[in-house]
C-alpha atoms as a PDB file:
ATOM      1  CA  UNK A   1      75.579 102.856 116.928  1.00  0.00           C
ATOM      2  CA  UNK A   2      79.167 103.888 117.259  1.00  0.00           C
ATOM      3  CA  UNK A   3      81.411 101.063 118.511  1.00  0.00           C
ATOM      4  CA  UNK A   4      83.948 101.594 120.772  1.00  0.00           C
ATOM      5  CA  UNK A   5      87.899 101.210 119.309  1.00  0.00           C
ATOM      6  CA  UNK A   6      90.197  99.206 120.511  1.00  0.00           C
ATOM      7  CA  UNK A   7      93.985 100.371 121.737  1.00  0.00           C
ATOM      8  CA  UNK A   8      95.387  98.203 118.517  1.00  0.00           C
ATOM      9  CA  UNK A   9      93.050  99.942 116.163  1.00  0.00           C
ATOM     10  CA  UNK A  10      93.396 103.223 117.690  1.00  0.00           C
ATOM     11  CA  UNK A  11      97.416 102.780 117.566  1.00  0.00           C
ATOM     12  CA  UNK A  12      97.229 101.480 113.670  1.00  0.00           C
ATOM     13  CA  UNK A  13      94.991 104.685 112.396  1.00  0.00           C
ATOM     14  CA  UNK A  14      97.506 106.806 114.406  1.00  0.00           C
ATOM     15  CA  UNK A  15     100.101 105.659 112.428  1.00  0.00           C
ATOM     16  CA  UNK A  16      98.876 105.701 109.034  1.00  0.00           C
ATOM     17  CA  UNK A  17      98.005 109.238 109.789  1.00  0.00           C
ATOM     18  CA  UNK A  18     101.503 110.131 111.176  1.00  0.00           C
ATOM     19  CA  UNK A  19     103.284 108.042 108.140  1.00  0.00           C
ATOM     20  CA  UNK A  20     100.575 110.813 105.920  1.00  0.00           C
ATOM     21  CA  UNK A  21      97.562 108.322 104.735  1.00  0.00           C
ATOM     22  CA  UNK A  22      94.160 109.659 105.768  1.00  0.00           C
ATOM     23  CA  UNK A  23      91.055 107.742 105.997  1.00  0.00           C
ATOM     24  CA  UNK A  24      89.935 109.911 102.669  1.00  0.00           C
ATOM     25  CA  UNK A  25      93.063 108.500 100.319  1.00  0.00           C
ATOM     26  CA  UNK A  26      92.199 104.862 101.026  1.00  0.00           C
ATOM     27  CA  UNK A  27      88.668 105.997 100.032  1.00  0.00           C
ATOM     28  CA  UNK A  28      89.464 107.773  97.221  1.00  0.00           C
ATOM     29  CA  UNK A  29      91.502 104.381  95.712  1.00  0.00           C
ATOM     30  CA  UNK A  30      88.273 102.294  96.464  1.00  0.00           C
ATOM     31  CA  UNK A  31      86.098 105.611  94.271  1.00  0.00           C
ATOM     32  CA  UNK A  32      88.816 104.641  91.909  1.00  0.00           C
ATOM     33  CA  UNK A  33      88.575 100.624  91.950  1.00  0.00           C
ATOM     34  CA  UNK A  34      84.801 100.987  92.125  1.00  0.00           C
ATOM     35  CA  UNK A  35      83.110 103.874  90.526  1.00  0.00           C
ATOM     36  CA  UNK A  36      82.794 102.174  86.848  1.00  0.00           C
ATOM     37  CA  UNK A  37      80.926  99.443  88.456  1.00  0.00           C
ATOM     38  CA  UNK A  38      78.277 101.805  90.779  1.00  0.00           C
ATOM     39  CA  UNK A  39      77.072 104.827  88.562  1.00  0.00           C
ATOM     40  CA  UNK A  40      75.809 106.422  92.105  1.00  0.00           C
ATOM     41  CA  UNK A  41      78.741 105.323  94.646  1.00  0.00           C
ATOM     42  CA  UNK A  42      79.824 108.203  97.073  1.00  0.00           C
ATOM     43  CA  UNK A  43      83.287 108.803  98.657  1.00  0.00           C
ATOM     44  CA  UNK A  44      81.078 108.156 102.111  1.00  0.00           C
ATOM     45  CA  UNK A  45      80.140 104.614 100.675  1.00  0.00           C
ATOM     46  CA  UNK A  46      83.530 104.379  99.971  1.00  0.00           C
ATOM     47  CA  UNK A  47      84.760 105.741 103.164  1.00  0.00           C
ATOM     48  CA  UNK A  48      82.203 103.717 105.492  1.00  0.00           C
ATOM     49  CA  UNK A  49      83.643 100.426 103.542  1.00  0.00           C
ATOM     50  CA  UNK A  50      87.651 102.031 104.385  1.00  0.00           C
ATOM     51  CA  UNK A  51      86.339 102.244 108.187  1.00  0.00           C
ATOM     52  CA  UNK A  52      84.900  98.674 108.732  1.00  0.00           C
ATOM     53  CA  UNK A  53      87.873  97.446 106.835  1.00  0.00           C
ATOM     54  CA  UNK A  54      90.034  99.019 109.197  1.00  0.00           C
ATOM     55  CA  UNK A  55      88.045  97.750 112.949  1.00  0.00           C
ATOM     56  CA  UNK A  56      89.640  93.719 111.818  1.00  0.00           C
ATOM     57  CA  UNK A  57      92.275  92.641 113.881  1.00  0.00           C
ATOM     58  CA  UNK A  58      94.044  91.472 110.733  1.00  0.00           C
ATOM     59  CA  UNK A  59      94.209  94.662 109.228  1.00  0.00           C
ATOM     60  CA  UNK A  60      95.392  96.584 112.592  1.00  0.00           C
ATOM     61  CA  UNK A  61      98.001  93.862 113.141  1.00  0.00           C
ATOM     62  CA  UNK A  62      99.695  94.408 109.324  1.00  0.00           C
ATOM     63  CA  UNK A  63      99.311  98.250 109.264  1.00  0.00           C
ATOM     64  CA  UNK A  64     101.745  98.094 112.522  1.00  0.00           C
ATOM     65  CA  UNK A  65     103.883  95.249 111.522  1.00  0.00           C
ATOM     66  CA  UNK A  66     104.752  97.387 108.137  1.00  0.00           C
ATOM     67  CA  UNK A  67     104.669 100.666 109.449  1.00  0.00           C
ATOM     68  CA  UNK A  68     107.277  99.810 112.076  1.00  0.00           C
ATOM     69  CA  UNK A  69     109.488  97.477 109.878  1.00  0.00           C
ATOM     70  CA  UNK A  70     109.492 101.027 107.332  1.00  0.00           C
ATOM     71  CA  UNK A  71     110.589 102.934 110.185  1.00  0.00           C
ATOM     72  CA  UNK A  72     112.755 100.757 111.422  1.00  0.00           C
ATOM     73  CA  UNK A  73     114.588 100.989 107.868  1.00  0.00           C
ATOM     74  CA  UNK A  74     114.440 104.233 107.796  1.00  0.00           C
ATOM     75  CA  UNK A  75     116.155 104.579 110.966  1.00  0.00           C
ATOM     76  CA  UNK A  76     118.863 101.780 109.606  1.00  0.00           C
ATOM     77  CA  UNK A  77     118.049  99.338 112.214  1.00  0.00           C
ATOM     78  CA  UNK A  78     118.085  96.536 110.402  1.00  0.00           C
ATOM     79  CA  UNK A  79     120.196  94.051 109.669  1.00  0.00           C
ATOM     80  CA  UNK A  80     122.129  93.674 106.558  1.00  0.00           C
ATOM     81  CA  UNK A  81     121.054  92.304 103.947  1.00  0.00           C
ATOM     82  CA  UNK A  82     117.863  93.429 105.170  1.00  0.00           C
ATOM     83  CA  UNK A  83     118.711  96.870 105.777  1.00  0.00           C
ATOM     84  CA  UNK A  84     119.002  97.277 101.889  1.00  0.00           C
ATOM     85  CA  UNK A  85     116.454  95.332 100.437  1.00  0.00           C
ATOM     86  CA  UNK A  86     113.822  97.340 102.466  1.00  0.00           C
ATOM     87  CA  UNK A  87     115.287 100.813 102.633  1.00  0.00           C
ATOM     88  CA  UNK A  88     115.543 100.565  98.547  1.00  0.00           C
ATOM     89  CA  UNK A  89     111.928  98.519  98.066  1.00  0.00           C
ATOM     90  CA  UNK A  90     113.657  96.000  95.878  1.00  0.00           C
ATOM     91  CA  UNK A  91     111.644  94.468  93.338  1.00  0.00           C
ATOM     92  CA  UNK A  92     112.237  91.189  94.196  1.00  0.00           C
ATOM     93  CA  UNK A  93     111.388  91.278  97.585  1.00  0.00           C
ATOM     94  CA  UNK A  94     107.889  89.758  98.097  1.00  0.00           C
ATOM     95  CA  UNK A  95     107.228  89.997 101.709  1.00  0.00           C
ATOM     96  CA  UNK A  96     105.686  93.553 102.096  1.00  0.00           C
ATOM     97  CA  UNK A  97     103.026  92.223  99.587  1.00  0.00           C
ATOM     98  CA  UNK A  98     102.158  89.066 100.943  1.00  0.00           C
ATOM     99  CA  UNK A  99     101.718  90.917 104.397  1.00  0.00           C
ATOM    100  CA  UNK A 100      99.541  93.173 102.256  1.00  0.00           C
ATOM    101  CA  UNK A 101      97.889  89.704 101.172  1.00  0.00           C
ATOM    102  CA  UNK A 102      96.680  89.015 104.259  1.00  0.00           C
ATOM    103  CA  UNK A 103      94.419  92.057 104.815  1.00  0.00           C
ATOM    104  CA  UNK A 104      93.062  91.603 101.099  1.00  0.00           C
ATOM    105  CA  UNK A 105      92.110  87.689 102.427  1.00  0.00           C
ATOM    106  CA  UNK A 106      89.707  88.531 105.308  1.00  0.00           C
ATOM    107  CA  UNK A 107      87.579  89.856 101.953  1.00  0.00           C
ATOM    108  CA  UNK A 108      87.440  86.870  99.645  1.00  0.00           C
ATOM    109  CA  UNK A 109      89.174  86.419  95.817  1.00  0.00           C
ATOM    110  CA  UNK A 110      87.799  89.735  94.300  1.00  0.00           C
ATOM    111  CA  UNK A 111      90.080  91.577  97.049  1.00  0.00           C
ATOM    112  CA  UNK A 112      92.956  89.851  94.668  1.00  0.00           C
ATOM    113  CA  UNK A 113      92.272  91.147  91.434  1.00  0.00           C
ATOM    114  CA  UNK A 114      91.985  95.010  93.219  1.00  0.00           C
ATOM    115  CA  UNK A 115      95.105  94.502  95.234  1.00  0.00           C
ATOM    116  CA  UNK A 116      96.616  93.483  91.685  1.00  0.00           C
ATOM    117  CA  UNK A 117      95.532  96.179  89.640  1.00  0.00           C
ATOM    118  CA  UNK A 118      95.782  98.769  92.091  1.00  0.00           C
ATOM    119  CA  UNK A 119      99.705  97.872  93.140  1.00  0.00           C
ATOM    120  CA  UNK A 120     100.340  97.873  89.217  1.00  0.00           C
ATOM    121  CA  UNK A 121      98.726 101.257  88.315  1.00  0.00           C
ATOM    122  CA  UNK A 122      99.290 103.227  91.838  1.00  0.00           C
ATOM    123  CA  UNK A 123      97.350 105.752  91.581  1.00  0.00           C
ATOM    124  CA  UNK A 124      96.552 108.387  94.014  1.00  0.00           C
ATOM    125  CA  UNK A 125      98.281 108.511  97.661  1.00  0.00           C
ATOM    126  CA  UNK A 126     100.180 105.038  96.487  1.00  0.00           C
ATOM    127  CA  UNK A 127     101.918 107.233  93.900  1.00  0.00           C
ATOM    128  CA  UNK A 128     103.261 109.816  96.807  1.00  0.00           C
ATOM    129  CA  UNK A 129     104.214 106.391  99.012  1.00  0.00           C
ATOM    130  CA  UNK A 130     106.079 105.005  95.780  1.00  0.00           C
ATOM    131  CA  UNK A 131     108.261 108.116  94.985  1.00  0.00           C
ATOM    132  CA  UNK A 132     111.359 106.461  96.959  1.00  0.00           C
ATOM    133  CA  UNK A 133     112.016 110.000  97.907  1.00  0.00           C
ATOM    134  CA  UNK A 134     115.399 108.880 100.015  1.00  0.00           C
ATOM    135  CA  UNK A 135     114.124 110.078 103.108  1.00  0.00           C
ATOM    136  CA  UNK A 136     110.579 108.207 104.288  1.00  0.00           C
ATOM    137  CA  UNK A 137     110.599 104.231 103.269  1.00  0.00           C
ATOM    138  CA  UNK A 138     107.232 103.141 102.699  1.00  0.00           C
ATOM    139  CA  UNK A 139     108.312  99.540 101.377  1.00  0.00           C
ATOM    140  CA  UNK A 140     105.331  98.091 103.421  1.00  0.00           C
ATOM    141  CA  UNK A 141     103.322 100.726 103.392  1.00  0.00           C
ATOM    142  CA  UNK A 142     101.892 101.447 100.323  1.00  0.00           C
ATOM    143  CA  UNK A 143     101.178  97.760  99.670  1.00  0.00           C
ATOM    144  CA  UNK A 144      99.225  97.371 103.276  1.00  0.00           C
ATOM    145  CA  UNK A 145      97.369 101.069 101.698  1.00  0.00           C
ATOM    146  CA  UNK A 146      96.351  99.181  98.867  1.00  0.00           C
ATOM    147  CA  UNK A 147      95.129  96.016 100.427  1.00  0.00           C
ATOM    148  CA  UNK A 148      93.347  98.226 102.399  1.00  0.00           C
ATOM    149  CA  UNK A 149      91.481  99.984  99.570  1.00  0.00           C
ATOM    150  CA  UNK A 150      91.122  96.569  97.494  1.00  0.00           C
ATOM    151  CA  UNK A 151      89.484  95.090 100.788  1.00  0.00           C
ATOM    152  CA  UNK A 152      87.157  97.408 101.238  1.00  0.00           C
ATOM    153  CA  UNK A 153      86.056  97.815  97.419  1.00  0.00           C
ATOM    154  CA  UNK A 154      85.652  93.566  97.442  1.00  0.00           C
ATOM    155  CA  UNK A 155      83.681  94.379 100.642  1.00  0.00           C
ATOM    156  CA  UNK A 156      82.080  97.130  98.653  1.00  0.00           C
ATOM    157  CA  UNK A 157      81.227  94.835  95.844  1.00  0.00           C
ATOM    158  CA  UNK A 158      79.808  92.010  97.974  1.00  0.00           C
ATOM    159  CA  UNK A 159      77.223  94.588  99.429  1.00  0.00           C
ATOM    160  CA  UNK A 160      75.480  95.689  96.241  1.00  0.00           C
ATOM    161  CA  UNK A 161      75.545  92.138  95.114  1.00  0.00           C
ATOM    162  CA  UNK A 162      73.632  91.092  98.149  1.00  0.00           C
ATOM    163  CA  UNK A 163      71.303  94.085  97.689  1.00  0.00           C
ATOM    164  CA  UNK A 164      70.584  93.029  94.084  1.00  0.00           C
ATOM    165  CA  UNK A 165      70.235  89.081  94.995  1.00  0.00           C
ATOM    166  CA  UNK A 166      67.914  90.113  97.250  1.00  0.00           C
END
C-alpha cells in the first residue's frame, strides 16, 4: 500500500535533499548504528525504517524549523547575538539538539543513546554537515540528520525485538 504524502512531508524531504541529505545517508547512519546488532540487516531495512521515520508530523515540523533557521543564518538574517552563535555552531548552544531531541522522542529511550553516540562520532553525511565550511550552516541540520537516523534504528530495534518476543 503506498500512502499518500502530505504537503509538510513533501516540503521537509525537499529540503533535506536541496540542503544535500538523501534518504540513503540517513540509512546508511542507521547500517552504521545497527549492523553489529542484526548480522543480516539491509540498507532497505534500514531505509524502510528512514521512510516511516520521516511520514511523523514531529519529524517534518523539526526538519523545516532547522533547515530554515540554517538558512536564515546563512543569509545573516538573524539577529545578533543570534546571528553568531548559529552561523559559527557554537558549542555551547544547545537548542539545535534539543530540537533534534524531539524527533529522537516519538521513538522511546534507546533513540537517546543513538542520537548520543552518533552526534559524538559523526560519521558519514554528519561529517560533510560538520565541516563548518564558511559557506552552508548546517547548525540544525546535522543534529535533526542524526535524530533522524537514531529514530529510525530505535524503531529498527523495537521491530526485531517484537519479532523475537513473539
Amino acid at each position: 500500500m503506498v500512502e499518500k504524502q502530505s504537503e509538510l512531508e513533501k516540503k521537509a524531504r525537499e529540503w533535506l535533499i536541496e540542503r544535500g541529505v538523501t534518504i540513503d545517508d540517513i540509512a546508511d547512519l542507521v547500517l552504521f548504528l545497527q549492523k553489529q546488532y542484526h548480522s543480516a540487516l539491509s540498507l532497505d531495512i534500514c531505509r524502510e525504517n528512514v521512510e516511516r521515520v520521516l511520514r511523523k508530523r514531529e519529524v517534518q515540523n523539526a526538519i523545516l524549523t532547522g533547515i530554515q533557521l540554517d538558512v536564515l543564518a546563512e543569509e545573516g538574517k538573524l539577529v545578533q547575538p543570534l546571528q553568531n552563535i548559529i552561523g559559527a555552531d557554537e558549542g555551547l548552544y544547545g537548542v539545535d539538539e534539543i530540537l533534534a531531541l524531539s524527533i529522537v522522542n516519538v521513538y522511546g529511550s534507546i533513540g537517546f543513546t543513538n542520537y548520543g553516540y552518533i552526534d559524538k562520532v559523526k560519521p558519514g553525511i554528519l561529517a560533510k554537515l560538520n565541516e563548518h565550511d564558511g559557506v552552508q550552516v548546517h547548525t540544525f541540520l546535522d543534529d535533526i540528520v542524526g535524530a533522524i537516523a537514531a529514530a529510525a534504528a530505535s524503531r529498527l530495534a523495537h521491530s526485531y525485538h517484537d519479532d523475537i518476543v513473539q
